[in-house]
PDB file of N, CA and C in Angstrom:
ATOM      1  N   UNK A   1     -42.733  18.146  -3.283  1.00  0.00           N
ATOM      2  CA  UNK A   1     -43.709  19.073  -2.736  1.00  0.00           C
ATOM      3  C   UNK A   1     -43.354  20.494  -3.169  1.00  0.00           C
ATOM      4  N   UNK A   2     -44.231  20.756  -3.738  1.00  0.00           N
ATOM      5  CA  UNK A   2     -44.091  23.055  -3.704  1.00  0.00           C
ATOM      6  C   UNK A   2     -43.862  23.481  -2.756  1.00  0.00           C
ATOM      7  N   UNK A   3     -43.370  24.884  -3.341  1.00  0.00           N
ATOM      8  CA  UNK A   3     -43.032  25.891  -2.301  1.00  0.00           C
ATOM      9  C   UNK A   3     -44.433  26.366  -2.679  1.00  0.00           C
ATOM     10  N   UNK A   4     -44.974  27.505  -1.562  1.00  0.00           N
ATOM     11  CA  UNK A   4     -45.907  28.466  -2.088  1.00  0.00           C
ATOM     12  C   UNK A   4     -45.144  29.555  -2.865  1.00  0.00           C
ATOM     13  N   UNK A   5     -45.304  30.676  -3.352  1.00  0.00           N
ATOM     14  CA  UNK A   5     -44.667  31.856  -4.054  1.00  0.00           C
ATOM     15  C   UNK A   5     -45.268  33.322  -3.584  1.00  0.00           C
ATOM     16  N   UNK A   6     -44.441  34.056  -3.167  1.00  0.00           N
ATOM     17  CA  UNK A   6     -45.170  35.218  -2.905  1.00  0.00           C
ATOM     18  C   UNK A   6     -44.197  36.149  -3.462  1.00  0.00           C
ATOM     19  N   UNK A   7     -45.375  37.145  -4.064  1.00  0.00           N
ATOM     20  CA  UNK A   7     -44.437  38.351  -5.505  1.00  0.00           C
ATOM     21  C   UNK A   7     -45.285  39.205  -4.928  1.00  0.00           C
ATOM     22  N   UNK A   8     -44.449  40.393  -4.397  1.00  0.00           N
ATOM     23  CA  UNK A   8     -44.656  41.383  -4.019  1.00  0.00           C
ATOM     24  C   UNK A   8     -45.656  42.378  -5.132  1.00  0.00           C
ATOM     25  N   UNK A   9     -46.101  43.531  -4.652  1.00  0.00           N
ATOM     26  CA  UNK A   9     -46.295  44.578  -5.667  1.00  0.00           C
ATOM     27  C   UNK A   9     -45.586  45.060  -6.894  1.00  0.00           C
ATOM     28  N   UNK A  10     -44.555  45.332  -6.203  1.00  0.00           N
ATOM     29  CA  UNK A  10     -43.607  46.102  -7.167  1.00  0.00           C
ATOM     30  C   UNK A  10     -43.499  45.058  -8.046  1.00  0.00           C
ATOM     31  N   UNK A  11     -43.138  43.699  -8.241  1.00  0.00           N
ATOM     32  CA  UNK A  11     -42.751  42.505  -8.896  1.00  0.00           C
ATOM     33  C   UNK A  11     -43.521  42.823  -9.628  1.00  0.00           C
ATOM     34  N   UNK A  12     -45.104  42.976  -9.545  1.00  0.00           N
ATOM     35  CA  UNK A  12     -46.534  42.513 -10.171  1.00  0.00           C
ATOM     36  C   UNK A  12     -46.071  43.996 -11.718  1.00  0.00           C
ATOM     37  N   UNK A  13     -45.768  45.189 -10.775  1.00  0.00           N
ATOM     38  CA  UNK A  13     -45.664  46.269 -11.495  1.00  0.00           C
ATOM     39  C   UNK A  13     -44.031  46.283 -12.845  1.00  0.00           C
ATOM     40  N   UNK A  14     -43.388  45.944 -12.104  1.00  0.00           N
ATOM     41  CA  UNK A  14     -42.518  45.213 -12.619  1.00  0.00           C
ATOM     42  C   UNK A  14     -42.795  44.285 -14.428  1.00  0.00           C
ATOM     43  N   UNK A  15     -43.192  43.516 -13.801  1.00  0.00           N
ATOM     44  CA  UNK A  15     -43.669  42.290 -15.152  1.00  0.00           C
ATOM     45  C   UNK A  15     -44.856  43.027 -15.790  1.00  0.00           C
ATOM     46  N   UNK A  16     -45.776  43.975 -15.425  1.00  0.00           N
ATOM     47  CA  UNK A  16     -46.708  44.436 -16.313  1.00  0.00           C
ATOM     48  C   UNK A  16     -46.057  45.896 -17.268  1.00  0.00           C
ATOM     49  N   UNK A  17     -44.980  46.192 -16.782  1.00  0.00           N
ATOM     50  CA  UNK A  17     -44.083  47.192 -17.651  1.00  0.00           C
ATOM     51  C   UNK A  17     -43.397  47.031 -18.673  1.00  0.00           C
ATOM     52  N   UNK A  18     -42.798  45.247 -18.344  1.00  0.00           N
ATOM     53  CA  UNK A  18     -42.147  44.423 -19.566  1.00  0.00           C
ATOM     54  C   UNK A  18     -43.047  44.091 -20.204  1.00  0.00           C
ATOM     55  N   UNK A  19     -44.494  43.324 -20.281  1.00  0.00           N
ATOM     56  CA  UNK A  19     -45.247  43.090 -20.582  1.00  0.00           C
ATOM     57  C   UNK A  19     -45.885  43.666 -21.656  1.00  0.00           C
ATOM     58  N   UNK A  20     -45.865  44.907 -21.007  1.00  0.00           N
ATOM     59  CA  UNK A  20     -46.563  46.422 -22.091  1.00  0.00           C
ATOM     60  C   UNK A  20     -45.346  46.526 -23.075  1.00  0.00           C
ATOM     61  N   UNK A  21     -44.251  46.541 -22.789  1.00  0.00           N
ATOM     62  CA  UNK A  21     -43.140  46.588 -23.944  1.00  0.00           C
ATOM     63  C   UNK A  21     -43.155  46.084 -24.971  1.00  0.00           C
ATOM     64  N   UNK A  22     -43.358  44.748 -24.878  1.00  0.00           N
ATOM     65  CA  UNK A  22     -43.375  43.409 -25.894  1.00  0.00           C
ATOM     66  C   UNK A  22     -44.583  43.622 -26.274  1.00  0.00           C
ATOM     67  N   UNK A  23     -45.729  43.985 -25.706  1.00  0.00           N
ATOM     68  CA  UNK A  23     -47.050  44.262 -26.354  1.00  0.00           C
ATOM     69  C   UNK A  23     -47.116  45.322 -27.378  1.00  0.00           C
ATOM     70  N   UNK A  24     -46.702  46.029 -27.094  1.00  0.00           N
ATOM     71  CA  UNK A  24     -46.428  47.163 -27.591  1.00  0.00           C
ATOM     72  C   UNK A  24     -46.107  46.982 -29.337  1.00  0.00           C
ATOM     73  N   UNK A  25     -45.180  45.670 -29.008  1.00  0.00           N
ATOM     74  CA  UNK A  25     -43.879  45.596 -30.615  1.00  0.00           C
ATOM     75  C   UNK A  25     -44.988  44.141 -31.057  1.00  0.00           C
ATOM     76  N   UNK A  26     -45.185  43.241 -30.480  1.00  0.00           N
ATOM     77  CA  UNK A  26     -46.161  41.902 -30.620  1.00  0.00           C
ATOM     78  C   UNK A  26     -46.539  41.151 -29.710  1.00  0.00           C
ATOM     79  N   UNK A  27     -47.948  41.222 -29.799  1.00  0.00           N
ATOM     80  CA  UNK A  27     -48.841  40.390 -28.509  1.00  0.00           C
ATOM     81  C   UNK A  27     -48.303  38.951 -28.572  1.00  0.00           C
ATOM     82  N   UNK A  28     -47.711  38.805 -29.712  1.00  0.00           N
ATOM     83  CA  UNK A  28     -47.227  37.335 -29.337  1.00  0.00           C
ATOM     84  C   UNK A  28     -45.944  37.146 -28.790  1.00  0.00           C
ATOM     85  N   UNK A  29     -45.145  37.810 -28.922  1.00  0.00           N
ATOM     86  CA  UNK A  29     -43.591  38.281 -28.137  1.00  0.00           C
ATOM     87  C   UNK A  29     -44.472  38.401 -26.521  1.00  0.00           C
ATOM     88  N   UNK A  30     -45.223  39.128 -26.332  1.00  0.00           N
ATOM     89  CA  UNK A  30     -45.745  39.645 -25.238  1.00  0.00           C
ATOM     90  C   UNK A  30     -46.279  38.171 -24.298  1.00  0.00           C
ATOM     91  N   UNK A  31     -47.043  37.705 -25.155  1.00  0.00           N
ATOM     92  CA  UNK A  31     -47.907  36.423 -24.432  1.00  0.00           C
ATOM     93  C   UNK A  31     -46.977  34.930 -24.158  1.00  0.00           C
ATOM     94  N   UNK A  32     -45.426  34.971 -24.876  1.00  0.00           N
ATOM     95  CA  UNK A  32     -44.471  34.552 -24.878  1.00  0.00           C
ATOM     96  C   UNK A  32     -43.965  34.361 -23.398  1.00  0.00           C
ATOM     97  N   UNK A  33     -43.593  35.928 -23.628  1.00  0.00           N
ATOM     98  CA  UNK A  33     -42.847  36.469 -22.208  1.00  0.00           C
ATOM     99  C   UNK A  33     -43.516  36.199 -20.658  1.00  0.00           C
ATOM    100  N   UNK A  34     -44.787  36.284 -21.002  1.00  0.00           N
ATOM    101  CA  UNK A  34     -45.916  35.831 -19.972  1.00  0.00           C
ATOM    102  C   UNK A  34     -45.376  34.547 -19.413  1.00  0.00           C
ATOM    103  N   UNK A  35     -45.818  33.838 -20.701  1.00  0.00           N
ATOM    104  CA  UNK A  35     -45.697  32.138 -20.346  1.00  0.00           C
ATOM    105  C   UNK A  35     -44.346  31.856 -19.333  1.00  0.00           C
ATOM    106  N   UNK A  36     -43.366  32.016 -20.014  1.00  0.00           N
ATOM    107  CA  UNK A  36     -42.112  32.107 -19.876  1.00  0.00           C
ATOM    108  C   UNK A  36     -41.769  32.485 -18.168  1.00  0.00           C
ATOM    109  N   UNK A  37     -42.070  33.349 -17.543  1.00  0.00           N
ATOM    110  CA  UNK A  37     -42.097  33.927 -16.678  1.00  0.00           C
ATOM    111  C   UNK A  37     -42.798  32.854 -15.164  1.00  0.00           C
ATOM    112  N   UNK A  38     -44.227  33.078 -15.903  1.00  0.00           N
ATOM    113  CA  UNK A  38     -44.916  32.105 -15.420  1.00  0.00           C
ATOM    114  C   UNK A  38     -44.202  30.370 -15.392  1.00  0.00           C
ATOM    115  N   UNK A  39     -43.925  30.523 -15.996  1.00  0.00           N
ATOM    116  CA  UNK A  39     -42.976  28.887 -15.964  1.00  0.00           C
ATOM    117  C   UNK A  39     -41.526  28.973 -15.348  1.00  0.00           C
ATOM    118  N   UNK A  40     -41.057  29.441 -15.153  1.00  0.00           N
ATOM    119  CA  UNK A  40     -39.956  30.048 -14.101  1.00  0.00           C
ATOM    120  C   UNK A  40     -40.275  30.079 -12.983  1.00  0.00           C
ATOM    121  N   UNK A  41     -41.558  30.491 -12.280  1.00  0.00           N
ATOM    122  CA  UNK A  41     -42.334  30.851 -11.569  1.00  0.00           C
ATOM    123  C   UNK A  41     -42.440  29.417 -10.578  1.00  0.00           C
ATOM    124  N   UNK A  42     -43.462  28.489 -11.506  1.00  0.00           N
ATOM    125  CA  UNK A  42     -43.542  27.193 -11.071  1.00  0.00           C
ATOM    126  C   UNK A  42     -42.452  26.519 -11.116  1.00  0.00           C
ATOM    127  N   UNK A  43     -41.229  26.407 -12.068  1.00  0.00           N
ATOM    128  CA  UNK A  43     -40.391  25.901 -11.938  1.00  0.00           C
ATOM    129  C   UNK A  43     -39.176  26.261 -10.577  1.00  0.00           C
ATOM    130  N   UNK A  44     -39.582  27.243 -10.051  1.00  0.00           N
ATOM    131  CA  UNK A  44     -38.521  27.712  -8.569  1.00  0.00           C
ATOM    132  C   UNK A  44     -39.510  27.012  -7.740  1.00  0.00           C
ATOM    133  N   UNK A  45     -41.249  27.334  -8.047  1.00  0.00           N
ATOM    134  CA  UNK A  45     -41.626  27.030  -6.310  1.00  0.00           C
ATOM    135  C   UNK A  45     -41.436  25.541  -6.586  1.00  0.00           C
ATOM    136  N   UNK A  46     -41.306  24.526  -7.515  1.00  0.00           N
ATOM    137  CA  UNK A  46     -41.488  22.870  -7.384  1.00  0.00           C
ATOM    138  C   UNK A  46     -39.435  22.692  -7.234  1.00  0.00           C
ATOM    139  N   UNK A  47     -38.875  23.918  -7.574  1.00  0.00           N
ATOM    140  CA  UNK A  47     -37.141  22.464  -7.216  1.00  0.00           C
ATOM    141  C   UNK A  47     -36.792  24.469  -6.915  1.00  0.00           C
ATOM    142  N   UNK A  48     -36.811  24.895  -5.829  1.00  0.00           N
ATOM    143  CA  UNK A  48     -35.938  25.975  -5.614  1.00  0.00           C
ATOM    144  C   UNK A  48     -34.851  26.033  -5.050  1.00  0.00           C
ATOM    145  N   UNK A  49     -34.744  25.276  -5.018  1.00  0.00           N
ATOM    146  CA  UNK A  49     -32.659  25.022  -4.999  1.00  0.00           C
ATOM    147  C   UNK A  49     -32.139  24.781  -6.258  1.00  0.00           C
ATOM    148  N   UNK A  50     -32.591  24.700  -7.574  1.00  0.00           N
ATOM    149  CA  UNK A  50     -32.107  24.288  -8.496  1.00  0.00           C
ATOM    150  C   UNK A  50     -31.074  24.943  -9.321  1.00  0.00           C
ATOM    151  N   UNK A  51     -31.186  26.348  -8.535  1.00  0.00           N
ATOM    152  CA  UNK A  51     -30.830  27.743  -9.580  1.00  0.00           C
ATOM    153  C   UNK A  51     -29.449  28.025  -8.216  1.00  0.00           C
ATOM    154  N   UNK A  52     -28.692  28.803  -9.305  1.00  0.00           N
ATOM    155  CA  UNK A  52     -27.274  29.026  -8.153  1.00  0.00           C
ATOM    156  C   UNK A  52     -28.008  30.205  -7.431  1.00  0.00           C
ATOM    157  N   UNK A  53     -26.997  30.341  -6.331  1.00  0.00           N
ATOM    158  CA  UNK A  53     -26.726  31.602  -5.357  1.00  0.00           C
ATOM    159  C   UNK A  53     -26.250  32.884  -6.013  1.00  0.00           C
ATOM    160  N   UNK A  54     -27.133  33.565  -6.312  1.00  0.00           N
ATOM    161  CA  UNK A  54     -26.373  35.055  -6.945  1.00  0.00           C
ATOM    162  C   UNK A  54     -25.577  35.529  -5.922  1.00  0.00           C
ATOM    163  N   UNK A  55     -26.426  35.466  -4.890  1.00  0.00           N
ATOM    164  CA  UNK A  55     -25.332  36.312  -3.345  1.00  0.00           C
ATOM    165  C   UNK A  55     -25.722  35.339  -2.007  1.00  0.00           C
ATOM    166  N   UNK A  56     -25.305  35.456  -0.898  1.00  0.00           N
ATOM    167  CA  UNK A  56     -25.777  34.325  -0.314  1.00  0.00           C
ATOM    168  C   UNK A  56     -27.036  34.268   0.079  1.00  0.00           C
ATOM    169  N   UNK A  57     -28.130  34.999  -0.434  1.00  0.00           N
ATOM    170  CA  UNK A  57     -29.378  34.569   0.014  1.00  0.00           C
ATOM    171  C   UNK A  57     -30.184  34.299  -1.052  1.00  0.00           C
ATOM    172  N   UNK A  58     -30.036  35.008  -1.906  1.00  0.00           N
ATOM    173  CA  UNK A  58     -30.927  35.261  -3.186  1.00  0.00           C
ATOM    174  C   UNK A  58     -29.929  34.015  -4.692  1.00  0.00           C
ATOM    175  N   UNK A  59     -31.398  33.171  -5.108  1.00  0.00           N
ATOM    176  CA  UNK A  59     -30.665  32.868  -6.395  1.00  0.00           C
ATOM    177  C   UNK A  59     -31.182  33.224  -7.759  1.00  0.00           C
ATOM    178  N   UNK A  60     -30.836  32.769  -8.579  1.00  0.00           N
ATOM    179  CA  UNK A  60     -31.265  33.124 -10.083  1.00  0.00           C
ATOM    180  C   UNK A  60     -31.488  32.602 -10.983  1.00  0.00           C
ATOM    181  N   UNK A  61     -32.430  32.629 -11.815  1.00  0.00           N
ATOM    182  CA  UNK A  61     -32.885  31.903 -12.399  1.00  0.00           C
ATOM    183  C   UNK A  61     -33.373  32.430 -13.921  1.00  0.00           C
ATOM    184  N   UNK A  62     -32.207  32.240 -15.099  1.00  0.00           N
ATOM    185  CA  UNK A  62     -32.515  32.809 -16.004  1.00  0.00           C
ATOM    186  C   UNK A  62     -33.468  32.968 -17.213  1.00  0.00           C
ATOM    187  N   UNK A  63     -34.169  33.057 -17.509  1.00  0.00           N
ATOM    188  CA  UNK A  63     -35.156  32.861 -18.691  1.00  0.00           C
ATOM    189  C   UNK A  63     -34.338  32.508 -19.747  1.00  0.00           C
ATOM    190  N   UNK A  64     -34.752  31.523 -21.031  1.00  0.00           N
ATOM    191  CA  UNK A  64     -34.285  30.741 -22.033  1.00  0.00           C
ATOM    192  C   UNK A  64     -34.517  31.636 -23.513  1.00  0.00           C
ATOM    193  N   UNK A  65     -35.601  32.365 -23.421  1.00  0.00           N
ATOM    194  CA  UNK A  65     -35.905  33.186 -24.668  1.00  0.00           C
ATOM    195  C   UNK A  65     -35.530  34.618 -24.304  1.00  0.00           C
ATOM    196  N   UNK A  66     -35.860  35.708 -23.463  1.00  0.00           N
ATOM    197  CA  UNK A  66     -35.822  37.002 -22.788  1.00  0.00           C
ATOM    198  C   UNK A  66     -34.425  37.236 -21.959  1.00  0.00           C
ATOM    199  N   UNK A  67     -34.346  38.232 -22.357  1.00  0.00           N
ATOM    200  CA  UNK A  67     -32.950  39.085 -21.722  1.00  0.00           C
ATOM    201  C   UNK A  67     -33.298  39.086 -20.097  1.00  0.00           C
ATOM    202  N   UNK A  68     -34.772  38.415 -19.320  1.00  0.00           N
ATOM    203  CA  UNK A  68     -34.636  38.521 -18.459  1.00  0.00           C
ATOM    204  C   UNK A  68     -34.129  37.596 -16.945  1.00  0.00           C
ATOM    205  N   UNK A  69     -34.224  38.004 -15.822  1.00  0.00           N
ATOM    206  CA  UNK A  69     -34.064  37.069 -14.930  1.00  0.00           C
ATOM    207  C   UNK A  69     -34.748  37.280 -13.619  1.00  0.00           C
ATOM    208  N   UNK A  70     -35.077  35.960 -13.167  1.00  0.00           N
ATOM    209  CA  UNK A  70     -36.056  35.748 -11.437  1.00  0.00           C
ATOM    210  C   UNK A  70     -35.571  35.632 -11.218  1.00  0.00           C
ATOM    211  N   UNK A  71     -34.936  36.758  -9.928  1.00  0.00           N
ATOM    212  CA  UNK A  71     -34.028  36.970  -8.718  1.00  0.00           C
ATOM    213  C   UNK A  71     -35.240  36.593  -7.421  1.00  0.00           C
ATOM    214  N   UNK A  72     -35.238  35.140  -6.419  1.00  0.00           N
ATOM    215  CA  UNK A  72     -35.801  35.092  -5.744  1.00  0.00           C
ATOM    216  C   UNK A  72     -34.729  34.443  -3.952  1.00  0.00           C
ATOM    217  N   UNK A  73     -35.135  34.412  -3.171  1.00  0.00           N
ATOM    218  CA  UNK A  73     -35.098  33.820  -1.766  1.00  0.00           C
ATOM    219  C   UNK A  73     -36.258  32.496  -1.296  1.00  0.00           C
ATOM    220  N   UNK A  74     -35.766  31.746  -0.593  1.00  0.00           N
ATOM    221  CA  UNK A  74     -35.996  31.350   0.053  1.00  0.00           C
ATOM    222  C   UNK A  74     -36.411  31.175   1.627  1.00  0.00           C
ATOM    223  N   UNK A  75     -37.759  30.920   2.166  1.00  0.00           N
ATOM    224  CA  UNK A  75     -37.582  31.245   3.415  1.00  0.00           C
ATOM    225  C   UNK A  75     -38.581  30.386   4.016  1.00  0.00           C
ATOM    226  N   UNK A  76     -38.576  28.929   4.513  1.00  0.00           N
ATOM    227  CA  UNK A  76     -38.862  27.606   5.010  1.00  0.00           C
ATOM    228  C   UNK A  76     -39.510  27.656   3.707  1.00  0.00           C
ATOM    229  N   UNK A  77     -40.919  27.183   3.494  1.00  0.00           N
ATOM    230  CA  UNK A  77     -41.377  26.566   2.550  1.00  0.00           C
ATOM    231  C   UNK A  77     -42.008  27.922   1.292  1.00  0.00           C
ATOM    232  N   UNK A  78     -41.262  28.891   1.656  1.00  0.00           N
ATOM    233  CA  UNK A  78     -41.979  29.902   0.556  1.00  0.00           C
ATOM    234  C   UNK A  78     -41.190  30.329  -0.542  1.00  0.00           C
ATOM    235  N   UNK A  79     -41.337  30.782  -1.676  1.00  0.00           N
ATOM    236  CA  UNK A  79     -40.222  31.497  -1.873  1.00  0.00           C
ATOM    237  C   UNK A  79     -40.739  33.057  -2.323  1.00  0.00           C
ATOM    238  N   UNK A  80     -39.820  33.729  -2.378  1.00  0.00           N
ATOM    239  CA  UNK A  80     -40.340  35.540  -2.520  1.00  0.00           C
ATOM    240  C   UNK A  80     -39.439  35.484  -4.050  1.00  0.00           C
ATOM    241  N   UNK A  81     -40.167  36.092  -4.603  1.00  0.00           N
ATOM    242  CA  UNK A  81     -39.944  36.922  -5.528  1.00  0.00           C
ATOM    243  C   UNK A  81     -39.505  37.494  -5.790  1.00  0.00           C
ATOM    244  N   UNK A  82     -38.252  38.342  -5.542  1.00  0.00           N
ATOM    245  CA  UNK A  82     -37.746  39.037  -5.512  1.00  0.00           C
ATOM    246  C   UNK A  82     -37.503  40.316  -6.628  1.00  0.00           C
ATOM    247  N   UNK A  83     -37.057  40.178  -7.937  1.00  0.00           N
ATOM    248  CA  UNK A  83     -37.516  40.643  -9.003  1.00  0.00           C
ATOM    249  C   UNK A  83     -37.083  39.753 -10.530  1.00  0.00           C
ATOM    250  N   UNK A  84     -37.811  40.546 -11.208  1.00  0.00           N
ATOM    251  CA  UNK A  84     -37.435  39.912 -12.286  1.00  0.00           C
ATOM    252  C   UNK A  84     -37.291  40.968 -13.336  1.00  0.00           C
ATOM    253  N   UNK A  85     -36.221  41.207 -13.649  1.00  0.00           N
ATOM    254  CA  UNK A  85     -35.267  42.441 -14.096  1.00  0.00           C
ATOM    255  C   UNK A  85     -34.657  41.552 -15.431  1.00  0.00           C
ATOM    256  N   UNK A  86     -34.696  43.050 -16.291  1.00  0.00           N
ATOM    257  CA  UNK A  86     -33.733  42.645 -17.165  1.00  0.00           C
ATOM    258  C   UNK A  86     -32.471  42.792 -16.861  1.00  0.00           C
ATOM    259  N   UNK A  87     -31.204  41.594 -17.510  1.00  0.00           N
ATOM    260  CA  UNK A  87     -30.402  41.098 -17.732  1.00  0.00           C
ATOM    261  C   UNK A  87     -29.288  42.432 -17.829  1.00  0.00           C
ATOM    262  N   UNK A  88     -29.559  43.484 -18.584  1.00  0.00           N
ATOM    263  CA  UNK A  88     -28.476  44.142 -18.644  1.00  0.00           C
ATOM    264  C   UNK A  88     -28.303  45.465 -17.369  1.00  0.00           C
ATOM    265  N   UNK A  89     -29.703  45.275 -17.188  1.00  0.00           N
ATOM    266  CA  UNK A  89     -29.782  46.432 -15.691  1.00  0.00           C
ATOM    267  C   UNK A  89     -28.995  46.252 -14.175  1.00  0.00           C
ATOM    268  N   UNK A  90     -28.900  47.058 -13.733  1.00  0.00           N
ATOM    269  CA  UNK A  90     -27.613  47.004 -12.713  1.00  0.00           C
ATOM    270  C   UNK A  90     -28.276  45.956 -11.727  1.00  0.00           C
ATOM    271  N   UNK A  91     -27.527  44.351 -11.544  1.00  0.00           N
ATOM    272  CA  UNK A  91     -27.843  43.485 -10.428  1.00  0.00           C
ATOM    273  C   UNK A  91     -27.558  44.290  -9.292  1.00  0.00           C
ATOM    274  N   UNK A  92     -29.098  43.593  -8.205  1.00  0.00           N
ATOM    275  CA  UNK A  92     -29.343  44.306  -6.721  1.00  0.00           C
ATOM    276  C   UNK A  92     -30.125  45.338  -7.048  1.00  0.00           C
ATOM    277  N   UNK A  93     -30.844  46.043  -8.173  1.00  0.00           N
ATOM    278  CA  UNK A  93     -31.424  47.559  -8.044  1.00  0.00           C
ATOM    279  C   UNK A  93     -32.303  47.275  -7.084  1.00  0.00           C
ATOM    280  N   UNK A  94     -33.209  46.129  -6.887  1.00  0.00           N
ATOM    281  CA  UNK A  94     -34.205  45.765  -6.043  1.00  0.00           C
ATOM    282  C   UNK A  94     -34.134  45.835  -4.795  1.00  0.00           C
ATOM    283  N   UNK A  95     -32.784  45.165  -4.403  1.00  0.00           N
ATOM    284  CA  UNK A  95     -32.769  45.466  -3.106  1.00  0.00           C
ATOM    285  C   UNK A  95     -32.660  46.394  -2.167  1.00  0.00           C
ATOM    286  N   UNK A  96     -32.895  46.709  -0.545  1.00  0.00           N
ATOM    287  CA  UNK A  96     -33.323  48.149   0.085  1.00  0.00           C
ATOM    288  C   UNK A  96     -31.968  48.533   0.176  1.00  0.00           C
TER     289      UNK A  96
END
């Protein structure tokens, strides 16, 4: 059974900044990164335990092509979004 998924604003603003990047250099790098993302996406809400514990609440889940990563939580049947940041940027910027 799925989780549902809920991605905040900032997330949304987030992925349309990387988005514009790769667009920027090739719509196909760009439409890549999409997919990619998006399949990360479904792949946490159908097995979200699958990915380790970055810290004890939040886990991670790295992308296979992109320097990036879905930092999300769990919380009964949902999972949040947390961000999805590149790889070399300081882990936690997201959090309050």
């Amino acid at each position: 059974m799925s989780f549902s998924l809920k991605v905040s604003p900032a997330v949304k603003q987030e992925l349309e900044q990387a988005y514009n990047w790769y667009a920027e250099r090739s719509d196909k790098a760009a439409q890549a990164f999409r997919d990619e993302v998006l399949a990360a996406f479904d792949l946490v809400a159908q097995h979200p335990d699958r990915f380790p514990l970055w810290d004890d609440l939040v886990r991670r889940c790295v992308l296979k092509h992109y320097p990036y990563s879905v930092y999300y939580s769990i919380d009964e049947r949902v999972v949040n979004i947390l961000a999805v940041g590149h790889n070399r940027r300081c882990a936690g910027y997201w959090k309050p």
